[in-house]
C-alpha atoms as a PDB file:
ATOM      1  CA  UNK A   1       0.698  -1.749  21.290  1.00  0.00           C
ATOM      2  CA  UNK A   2      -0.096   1.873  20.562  1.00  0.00           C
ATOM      3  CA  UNK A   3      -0.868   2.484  17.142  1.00  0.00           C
ATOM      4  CA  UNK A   4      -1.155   6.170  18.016  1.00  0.00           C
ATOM      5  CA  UNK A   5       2.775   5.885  18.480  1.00  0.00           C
ATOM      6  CA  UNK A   6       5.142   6.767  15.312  1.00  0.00           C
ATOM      7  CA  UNK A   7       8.649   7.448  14.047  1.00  0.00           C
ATOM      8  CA  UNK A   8       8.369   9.884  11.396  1.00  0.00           C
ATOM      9  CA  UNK A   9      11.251  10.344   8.871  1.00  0.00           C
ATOM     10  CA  UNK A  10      12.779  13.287  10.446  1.00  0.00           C
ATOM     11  CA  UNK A  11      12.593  12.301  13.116  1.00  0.00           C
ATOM     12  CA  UNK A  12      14.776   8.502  12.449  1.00  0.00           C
ATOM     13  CA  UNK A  13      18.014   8.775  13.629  1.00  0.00           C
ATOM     14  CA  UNK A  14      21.236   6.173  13.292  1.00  0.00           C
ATOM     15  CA  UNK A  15      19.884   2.614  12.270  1.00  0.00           C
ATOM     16  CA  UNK A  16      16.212   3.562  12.412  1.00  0.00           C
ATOM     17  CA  UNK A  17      16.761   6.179   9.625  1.00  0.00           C
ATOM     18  CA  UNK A  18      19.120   3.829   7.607  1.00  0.00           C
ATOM     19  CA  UNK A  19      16.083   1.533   7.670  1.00  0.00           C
ATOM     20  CA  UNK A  20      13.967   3.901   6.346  1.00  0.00           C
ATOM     21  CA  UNK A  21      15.964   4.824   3.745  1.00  0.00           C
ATOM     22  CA  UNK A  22      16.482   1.263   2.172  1.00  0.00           C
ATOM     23  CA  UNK A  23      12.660   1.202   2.360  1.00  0.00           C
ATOM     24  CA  UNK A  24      12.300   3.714   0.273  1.00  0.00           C
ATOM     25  CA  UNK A  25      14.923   2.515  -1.906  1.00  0.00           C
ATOM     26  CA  UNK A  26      13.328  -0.925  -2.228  1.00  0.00           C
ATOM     27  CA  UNK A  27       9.988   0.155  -2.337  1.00  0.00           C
ATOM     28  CA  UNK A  28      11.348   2.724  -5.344  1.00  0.00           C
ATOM     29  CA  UNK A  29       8.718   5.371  -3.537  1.00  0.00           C
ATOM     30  CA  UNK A  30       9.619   8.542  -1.611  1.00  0.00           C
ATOM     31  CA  UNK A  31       7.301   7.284   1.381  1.00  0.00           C
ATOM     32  CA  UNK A  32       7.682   5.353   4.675  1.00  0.00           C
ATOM     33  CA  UNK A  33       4.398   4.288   4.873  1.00  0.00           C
ATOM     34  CA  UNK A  34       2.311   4.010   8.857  1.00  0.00           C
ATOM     35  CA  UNK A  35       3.015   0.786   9.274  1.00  0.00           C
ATOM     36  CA  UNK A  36       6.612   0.829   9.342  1.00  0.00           C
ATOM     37  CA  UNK A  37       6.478   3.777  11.286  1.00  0.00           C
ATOM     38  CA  UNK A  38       4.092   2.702  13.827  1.00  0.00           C
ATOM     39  CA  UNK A  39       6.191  -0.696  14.063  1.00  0.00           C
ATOM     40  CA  UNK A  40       9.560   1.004  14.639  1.00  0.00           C
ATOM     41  CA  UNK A  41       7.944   3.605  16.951  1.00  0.00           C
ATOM     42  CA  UNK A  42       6.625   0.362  19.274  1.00  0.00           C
ATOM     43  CA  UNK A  43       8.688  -2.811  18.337  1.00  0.00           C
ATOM     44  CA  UNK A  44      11.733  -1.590  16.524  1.00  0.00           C
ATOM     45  CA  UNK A  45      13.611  -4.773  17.557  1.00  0.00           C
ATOM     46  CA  UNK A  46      11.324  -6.710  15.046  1.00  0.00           C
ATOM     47  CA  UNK A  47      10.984  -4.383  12.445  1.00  0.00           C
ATOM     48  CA  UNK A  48      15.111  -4.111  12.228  1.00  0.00           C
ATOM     49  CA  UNK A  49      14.875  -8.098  11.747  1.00  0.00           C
ATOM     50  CA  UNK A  50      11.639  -8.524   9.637  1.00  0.00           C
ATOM     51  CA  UNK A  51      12.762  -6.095   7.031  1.00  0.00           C
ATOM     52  CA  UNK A  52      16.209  -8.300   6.762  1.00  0.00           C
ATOM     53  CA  UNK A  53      13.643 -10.899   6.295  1.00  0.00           C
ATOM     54  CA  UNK A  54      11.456  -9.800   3.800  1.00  0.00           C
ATOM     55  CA  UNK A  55      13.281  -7.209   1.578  1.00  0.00           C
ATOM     56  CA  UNK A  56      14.449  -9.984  -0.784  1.00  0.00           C
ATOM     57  CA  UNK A  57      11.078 -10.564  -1.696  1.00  0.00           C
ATOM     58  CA  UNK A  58      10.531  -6.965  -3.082  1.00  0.00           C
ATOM     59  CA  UNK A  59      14.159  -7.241  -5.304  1.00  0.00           C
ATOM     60  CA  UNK A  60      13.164  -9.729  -7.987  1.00  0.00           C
ATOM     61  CA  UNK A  61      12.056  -9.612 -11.563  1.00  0.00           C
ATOM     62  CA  UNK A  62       9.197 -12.148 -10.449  1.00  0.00           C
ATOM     63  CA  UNK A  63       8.475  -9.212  -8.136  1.00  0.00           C
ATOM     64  CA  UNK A  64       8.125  -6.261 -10.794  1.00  0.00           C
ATOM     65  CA  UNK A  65       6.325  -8.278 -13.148  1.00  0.00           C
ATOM     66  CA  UNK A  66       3.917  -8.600 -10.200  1.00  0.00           C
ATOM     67  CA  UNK A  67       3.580  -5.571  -9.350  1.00  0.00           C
ATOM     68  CA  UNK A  68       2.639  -4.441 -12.716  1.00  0.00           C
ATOM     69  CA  UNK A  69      -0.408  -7.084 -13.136  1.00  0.00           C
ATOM     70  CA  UNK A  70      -1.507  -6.147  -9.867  1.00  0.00           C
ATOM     71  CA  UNK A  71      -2.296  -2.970 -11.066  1.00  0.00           C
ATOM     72  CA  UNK A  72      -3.862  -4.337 -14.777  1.00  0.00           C
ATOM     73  CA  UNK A  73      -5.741  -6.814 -12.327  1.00  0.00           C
ATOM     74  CA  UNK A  74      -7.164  -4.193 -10.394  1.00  0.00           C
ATOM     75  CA  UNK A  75      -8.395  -1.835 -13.250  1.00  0.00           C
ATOM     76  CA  UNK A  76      -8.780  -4.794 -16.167  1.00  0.00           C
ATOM     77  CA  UNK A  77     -11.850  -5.476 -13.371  1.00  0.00           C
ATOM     78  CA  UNK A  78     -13.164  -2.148 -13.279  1.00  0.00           C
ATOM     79  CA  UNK A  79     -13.118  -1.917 -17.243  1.00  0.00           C
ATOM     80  CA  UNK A  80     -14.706  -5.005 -17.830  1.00  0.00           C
ATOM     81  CA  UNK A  81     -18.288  -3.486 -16.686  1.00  0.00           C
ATOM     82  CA  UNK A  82     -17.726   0.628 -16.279  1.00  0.00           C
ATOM     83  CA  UNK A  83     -14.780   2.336 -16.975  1.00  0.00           C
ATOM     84  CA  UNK A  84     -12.526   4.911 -14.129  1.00  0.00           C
ATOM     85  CA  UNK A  85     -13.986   8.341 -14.032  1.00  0.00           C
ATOM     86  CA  UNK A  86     -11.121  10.425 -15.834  1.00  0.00           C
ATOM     87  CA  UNK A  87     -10.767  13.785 -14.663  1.00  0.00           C
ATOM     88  CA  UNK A  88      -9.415  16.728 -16.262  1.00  0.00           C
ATOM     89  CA  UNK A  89      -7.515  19.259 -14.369  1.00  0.00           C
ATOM     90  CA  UNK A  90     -10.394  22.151 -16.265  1.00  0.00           C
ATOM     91  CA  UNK A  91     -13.067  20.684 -14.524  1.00  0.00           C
ATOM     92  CA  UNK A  92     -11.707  20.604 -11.078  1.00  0.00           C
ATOM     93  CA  UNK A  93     -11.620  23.739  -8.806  1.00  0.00           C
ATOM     94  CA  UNK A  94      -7.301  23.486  -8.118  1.00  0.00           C
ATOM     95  CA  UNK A  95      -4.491  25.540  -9.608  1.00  0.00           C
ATOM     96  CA  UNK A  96      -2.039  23.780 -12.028  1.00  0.00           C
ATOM     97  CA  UNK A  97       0.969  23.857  -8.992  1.00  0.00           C
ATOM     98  CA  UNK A  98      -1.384  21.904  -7.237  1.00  0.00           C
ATOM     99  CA  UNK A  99      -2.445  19.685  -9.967  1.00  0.00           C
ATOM    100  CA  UNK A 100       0.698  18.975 -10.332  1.00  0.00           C
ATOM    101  CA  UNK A 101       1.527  17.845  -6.913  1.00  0.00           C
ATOM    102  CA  UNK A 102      -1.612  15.792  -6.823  1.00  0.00           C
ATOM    103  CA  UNK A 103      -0.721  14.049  -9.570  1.00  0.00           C
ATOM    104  CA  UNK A 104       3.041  13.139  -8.046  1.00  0.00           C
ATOM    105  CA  UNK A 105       1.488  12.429  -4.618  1.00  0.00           C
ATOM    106  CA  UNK A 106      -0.901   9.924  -6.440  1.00  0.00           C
ATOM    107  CA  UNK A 107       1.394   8.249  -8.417  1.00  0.00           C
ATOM    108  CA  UNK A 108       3.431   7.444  -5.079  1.00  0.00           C
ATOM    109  CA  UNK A 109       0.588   5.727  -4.166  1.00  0.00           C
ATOM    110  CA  UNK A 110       0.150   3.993  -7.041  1.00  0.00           C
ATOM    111  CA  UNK A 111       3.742   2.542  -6.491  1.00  0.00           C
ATOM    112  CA  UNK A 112       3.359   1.140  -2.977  1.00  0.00           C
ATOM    113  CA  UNK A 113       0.074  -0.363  -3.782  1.00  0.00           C
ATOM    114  CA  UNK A 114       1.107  -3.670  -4.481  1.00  0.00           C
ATOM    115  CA  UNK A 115       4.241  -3.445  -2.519  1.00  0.00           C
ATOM    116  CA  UNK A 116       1.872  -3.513   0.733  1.00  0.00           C
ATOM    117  CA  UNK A 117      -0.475  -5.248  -0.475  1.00  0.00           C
ATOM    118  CA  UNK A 118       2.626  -8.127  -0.439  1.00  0.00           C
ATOM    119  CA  UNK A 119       3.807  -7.339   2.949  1.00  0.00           C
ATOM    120  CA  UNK A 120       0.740  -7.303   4.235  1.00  0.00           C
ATOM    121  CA  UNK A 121      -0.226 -10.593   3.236  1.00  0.00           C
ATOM    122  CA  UNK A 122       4.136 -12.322   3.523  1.00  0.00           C
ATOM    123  CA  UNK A 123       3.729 -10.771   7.444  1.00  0.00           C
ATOM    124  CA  UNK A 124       0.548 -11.680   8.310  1.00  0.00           C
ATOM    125  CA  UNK A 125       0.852 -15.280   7.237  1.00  0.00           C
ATOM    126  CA  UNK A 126       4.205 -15.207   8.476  1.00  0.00           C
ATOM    127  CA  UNK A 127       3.098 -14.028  11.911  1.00  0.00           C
ATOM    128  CA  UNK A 128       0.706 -16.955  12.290  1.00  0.00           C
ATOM    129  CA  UNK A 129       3.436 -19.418  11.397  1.00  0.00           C
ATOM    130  CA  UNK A 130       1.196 -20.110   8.013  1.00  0.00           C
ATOM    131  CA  UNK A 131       2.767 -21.642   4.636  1.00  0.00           C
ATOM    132  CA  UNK A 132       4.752 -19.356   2.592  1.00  0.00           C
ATOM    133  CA  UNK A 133       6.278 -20.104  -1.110  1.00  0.00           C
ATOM    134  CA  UNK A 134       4.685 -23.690  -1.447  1.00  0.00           C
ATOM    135  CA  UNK A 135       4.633 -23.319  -4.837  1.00  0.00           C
ATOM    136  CA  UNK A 136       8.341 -21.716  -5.649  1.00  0.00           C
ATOM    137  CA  UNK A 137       8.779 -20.480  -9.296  1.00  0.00           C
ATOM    138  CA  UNK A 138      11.616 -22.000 -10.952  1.00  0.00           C
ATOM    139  CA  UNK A 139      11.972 -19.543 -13.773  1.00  0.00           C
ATOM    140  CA  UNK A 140      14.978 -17.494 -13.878  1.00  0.00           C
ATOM    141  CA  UNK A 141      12.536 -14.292 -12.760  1.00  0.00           C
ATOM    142  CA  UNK A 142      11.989 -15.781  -9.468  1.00  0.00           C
ATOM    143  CA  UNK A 143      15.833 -14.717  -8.522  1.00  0.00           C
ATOM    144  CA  UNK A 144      16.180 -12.138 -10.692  1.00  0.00           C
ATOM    145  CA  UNK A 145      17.225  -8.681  -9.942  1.00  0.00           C
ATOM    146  CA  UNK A 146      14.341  -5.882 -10.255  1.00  0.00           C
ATOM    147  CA  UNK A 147      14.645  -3.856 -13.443  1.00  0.00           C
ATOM    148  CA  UNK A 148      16.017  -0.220 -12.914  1.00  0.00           C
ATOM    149  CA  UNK A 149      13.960   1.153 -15.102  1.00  0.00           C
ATOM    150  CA  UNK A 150      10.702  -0.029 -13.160  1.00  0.00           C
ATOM    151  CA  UNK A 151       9.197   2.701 -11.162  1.00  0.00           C
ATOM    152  CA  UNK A 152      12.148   4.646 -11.674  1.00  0.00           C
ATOM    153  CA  UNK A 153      11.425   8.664 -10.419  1.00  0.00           C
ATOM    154  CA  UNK A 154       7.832   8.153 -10.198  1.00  0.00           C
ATOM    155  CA  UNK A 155       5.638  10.152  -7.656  1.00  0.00           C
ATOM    156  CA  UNK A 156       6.136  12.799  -4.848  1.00  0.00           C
ATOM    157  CA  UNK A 157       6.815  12.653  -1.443  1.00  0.00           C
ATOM    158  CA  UNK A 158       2.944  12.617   0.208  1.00  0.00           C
ATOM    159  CA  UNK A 159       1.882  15.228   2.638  1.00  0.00           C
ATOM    160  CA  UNK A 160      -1.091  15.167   4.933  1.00  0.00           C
ATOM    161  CA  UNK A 161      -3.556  17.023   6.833  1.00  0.00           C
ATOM    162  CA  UNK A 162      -4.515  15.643  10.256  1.00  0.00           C
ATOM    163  CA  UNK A 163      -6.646  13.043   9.916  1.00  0.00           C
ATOM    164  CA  UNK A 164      -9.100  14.480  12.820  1.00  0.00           C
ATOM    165  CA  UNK A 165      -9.728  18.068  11.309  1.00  0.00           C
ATOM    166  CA  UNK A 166     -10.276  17.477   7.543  1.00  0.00           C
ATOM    167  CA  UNK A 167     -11.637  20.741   5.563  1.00  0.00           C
ATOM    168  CA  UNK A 168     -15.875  21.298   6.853  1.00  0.00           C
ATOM    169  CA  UNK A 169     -16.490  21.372   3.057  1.00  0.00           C
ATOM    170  CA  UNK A 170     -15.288  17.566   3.020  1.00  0.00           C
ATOM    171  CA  UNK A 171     -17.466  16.202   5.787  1.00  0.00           C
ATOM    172  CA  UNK A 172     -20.138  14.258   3.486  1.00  0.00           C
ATOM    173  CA  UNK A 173     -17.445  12.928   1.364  1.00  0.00           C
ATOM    174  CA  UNK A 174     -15.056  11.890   4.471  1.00  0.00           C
ATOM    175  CA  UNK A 175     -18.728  10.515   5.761  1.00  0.00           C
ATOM    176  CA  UNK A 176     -19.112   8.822   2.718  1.00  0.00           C
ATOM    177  CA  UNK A 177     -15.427   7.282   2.691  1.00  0.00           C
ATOM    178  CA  UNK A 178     -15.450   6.162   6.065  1.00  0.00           C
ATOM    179  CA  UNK A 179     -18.743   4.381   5.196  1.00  0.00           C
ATOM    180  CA  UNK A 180     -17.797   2.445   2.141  1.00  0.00           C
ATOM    181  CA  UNK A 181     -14.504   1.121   3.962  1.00  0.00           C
ATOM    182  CA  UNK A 182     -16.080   0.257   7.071  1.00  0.00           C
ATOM    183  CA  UNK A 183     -14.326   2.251   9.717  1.00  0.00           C
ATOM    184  CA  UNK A 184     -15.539   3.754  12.555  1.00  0.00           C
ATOM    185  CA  UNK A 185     -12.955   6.793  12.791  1.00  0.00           C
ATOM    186  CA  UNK A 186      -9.836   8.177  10.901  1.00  0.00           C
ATOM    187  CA  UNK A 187      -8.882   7.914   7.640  1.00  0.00           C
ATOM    188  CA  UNK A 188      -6.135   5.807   5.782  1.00  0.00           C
ATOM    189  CA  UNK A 189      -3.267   8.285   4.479  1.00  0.00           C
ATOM    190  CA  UNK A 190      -4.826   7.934   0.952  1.00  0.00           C
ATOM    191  CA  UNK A 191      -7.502  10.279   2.025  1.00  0.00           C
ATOM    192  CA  UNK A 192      -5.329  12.300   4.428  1.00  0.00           C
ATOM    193  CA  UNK A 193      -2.871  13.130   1.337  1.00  0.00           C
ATOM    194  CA  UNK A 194      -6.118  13.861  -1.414  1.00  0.00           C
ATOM    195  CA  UNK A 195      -8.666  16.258   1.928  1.00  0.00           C
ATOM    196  CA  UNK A 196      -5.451  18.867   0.812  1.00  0.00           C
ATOM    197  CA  UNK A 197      -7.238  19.260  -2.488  1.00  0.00           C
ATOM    198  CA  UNK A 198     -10.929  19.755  -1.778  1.00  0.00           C
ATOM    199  CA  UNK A 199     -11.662  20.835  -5.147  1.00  0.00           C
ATOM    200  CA  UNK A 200     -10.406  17.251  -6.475  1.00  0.00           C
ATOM    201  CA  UNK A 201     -11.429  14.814  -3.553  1.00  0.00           C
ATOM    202  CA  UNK A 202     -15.446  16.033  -3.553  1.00  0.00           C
ATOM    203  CA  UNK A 203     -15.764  15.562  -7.303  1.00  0.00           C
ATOM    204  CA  UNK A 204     -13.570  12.585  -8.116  1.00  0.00           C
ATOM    205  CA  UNK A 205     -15.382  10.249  -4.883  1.00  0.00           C
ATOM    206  CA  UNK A 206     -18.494  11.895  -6.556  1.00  0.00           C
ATOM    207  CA  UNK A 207     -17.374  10.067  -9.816  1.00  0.00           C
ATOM    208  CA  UNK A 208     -15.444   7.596  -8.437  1.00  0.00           C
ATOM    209  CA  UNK A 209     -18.078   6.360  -5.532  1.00  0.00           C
ATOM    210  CA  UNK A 210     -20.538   4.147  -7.785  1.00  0.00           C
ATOM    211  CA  UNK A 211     -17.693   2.195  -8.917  1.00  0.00           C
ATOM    212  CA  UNK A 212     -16.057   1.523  -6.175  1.00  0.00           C
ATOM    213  CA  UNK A 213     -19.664   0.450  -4.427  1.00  0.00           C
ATOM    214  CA  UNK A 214     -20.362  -1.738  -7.603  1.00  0.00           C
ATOM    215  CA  UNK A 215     -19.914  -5.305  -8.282  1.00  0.00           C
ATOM    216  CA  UNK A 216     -16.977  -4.111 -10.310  1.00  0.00           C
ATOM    217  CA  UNK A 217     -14.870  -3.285  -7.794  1.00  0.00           C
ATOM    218  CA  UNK A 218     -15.702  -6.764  -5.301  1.00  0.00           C
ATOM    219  CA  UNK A 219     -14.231  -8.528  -8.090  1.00  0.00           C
ATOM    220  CA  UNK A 220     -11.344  -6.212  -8.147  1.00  0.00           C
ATOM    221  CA  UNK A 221     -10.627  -6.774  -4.672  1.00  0.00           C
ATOM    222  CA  UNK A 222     -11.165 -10.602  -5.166  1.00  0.00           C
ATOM    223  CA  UNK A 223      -8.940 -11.056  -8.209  1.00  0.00           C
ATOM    224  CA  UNK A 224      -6.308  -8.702  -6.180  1.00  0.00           C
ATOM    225  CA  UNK A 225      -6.802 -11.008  -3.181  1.00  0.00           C
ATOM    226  CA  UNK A 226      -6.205 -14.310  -5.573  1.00  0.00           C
ATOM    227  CA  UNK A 227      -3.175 -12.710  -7.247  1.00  0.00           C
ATOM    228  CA  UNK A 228      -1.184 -11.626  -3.922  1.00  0.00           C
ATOM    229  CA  UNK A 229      -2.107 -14.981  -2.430  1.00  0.00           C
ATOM    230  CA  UNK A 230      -1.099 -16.717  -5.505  1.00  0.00           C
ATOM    231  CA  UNK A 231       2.245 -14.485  -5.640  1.00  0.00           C
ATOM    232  CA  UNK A 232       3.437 -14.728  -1.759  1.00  0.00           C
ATOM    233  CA  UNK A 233       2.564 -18.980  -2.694  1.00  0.00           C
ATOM    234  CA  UNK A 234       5.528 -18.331  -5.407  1.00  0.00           C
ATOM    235  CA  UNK A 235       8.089 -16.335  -3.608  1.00  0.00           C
ATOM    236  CA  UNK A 236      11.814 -18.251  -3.906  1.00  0.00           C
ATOM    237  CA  UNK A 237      12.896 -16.270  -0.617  1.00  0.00           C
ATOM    238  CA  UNK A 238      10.742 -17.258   2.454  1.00  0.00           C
ATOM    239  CA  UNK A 239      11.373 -15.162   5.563  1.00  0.00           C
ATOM    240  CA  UNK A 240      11.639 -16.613   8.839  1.00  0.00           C
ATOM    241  CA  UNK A 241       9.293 -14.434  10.769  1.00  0.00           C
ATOM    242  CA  UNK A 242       6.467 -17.106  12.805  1.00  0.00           C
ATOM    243  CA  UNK A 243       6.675 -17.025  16.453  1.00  0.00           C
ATOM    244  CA  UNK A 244       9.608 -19.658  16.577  1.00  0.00           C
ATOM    245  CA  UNK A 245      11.848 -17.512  15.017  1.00  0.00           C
ATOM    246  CA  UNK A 246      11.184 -14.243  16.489  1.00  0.00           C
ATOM    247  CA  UNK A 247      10.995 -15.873  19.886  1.00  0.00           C
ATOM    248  CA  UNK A 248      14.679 -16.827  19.034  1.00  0.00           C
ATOM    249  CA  UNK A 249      15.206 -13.280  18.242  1.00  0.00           C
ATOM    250  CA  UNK A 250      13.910 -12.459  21.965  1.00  0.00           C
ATOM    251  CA  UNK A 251      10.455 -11.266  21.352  1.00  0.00           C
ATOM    252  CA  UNK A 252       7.761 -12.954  24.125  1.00  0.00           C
ATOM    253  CA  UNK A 253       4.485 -13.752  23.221  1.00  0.00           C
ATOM    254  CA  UNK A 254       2.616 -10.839  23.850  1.00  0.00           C
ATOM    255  CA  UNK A 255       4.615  -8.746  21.283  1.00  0.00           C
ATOM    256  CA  UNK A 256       3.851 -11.561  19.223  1.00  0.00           C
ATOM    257  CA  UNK A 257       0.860 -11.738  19.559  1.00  0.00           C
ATOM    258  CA  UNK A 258       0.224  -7.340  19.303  1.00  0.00           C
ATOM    259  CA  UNK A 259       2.251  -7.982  16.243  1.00  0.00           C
ATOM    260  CA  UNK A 260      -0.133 -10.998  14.876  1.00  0.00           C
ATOM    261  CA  UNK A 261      -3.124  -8.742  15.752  1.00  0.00           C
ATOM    262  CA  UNK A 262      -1.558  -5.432  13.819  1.00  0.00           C
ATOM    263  CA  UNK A 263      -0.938  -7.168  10.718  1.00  0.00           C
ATOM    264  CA  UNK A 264      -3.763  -9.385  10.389  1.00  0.00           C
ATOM    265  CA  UNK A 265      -6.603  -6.373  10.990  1.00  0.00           C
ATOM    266  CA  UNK A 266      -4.275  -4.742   7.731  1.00  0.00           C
ATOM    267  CA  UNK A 267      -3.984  -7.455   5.651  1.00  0.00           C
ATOM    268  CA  UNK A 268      -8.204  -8.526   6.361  1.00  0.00           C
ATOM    269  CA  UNK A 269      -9.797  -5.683   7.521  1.00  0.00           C
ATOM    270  CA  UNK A 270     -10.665  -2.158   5.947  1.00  0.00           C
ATOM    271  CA  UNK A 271      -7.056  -1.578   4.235  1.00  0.00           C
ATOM    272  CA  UNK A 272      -8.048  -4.799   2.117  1.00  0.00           C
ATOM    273  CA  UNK A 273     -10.646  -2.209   0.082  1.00  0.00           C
ATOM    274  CA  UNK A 274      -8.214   0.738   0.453  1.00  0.00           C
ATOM    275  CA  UNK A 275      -5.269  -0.656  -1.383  1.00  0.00           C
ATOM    276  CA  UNK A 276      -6.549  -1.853  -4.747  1.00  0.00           C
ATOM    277  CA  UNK A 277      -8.282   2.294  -4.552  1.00  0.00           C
ATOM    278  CA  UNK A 278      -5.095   3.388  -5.214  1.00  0.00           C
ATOM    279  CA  UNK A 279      -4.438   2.542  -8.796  1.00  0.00           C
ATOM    280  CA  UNK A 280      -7.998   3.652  -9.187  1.00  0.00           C
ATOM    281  CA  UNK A 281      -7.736   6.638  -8.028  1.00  0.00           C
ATOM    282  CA  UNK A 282      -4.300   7.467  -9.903  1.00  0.00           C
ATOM    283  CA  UNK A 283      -5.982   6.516 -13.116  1.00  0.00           C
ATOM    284  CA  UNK A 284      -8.676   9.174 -12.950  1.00  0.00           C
ATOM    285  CA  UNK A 285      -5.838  11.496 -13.407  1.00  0.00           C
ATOM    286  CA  UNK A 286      -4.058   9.350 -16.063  1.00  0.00           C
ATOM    287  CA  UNK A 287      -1.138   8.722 -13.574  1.00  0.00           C
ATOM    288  CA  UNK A 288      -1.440   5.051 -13.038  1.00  0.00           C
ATOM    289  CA  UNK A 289       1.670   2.514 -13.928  1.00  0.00           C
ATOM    290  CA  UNK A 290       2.323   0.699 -16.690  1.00  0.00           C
ATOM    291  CA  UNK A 291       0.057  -2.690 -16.958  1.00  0.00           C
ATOM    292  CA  UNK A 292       2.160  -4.508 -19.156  1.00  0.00           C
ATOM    293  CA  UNK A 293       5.758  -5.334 -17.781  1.00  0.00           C
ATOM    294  CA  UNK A 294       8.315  -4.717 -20.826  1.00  0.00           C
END
């Protein structure tokens, strides 16, 4: 598998591009995130039936009520021992038209956070033929429809730099990024989207970078972990995506197992500290969700 390899938006055409667009639809965020596109660019066969497989998972009330305590999980961790750096657009060194942006972009990321943070965990488990909804809720939420109103117009559409050339004046704090996550090159889009805005990324991982190295933030990740596990353990609608299946569906082993490999260094690896970031970061500029699910 190349991971180098993608399908950007403009450049989906016929069914590929009708995929991305219910994505972004059922993900209510104007964003086809890498690993879609790096999937489609290398095994669009399986992408075109996964996503038939696990979209039904992302339309329920159960769903949005999820995603919404994700979030207060996340942050309700963070509060209990230091509170999120909040950052006010005078003390940062960026105009208001690009305050503004920021502030969209961010809250797009706020959005998918716990919509990945789901499909990483319903395809990685799925992958390795592991249980899925062994605990079904029976309440009428499980099956029903996502709220309109949740999510509804939030965020911008995220642009990036190139994740090899960020900005010289960013080098400690891309140093410093790379070091708390644990990778050994690149940087997750997250960081891609915020090197546009020098004069907000230096000072808010400044701010932000005790917290997220405290004991705070561990327990974030941990009670995130606990309530995607304990969600995906819920879900009425249980794809049919373990090697069986997709060997059904004419996929060999060695896709299956490039596949297997993919989603499991994403839903373990680095990206397991990146996602539950997101919300943080969105809250230092008072664009974070709601935490309570009306």
């Amino acid at each position: 598998m190349d991971r180098s390899k993608q399908v950007y938006e403009q450049e989906a055409t016929g069914w590929e591009r009708g995929l991305y667009d219910d994505i972004m639809h059922t993900f209510r965020a104007p964003i086809v995130n890498w690993i879609f596109r790096t999937t489609i660019a290398n095994y669009p066969a399986f992408l075109r039936y996964a996503w038939a497989q696990v979209k039904p998972v992302f339309e329920t009330r159960r769903f949005g009520q999820f995603t919404v305590s994700y979030r207060d999980t996340v942050l309700s961790a963070l509060e209990a021992n230091a509170s999120v750096p909040s950052l006010r657009f005078d003390e940062l060194d960026v105009s208001p038209a690009e305050f503004g942006e920021l502030k969209g972009q961010l809250a797009t990321y706020d959005v998918v956070a716990p919509r990945l943070a789901v499909l990483f965990e319903l395809v990685d488990r799925g992958l390795h033929g592991e249980p899925i909804g062994t605990d079904p809720d029976r309440t009428r939420d499980a099956t029903a429809p996502l709220p309109t109103w949740l999510d509804a117009d939030r965020g911008r559409p995220p642009t990036l730099i190139a994740f090899d050339d960020p900005p010289d004046e960013l080098a400690d704090t891309v140093s410093s990024i790379q070091s708390f996550h644990g990778l050994e090159e690149g940087l997750p889009s997250i960081y891609r989207t915020l090197a546009q805005w020098p004069g907000y990324l230096n000072p808010m991982w400044n701010a932000v970078e005790p917290v997220c190295r405290s004991d705070a933030f561990s327990t974030a990740v941990d009670n995130a972990r606990s309530a995607v596990e304990a969600f995906v353990d819920s879900i009425t609608y249980v794809p049919k995506i373990d090697p069986d299946s997709l060997e059904q569906r004419g996929l060999d082993d060695e896709v299956v197992r490039d596949l297997q490999d993919l989603f499991r260094d994403f839903n373990r690896g680095p990206i397991e500290t990146v996602i539950p970031a997101l919300p943080t970061y969105a809250a230092t500029v008072n664009v974070a969700g709601p935490r309570s699910f009306g």
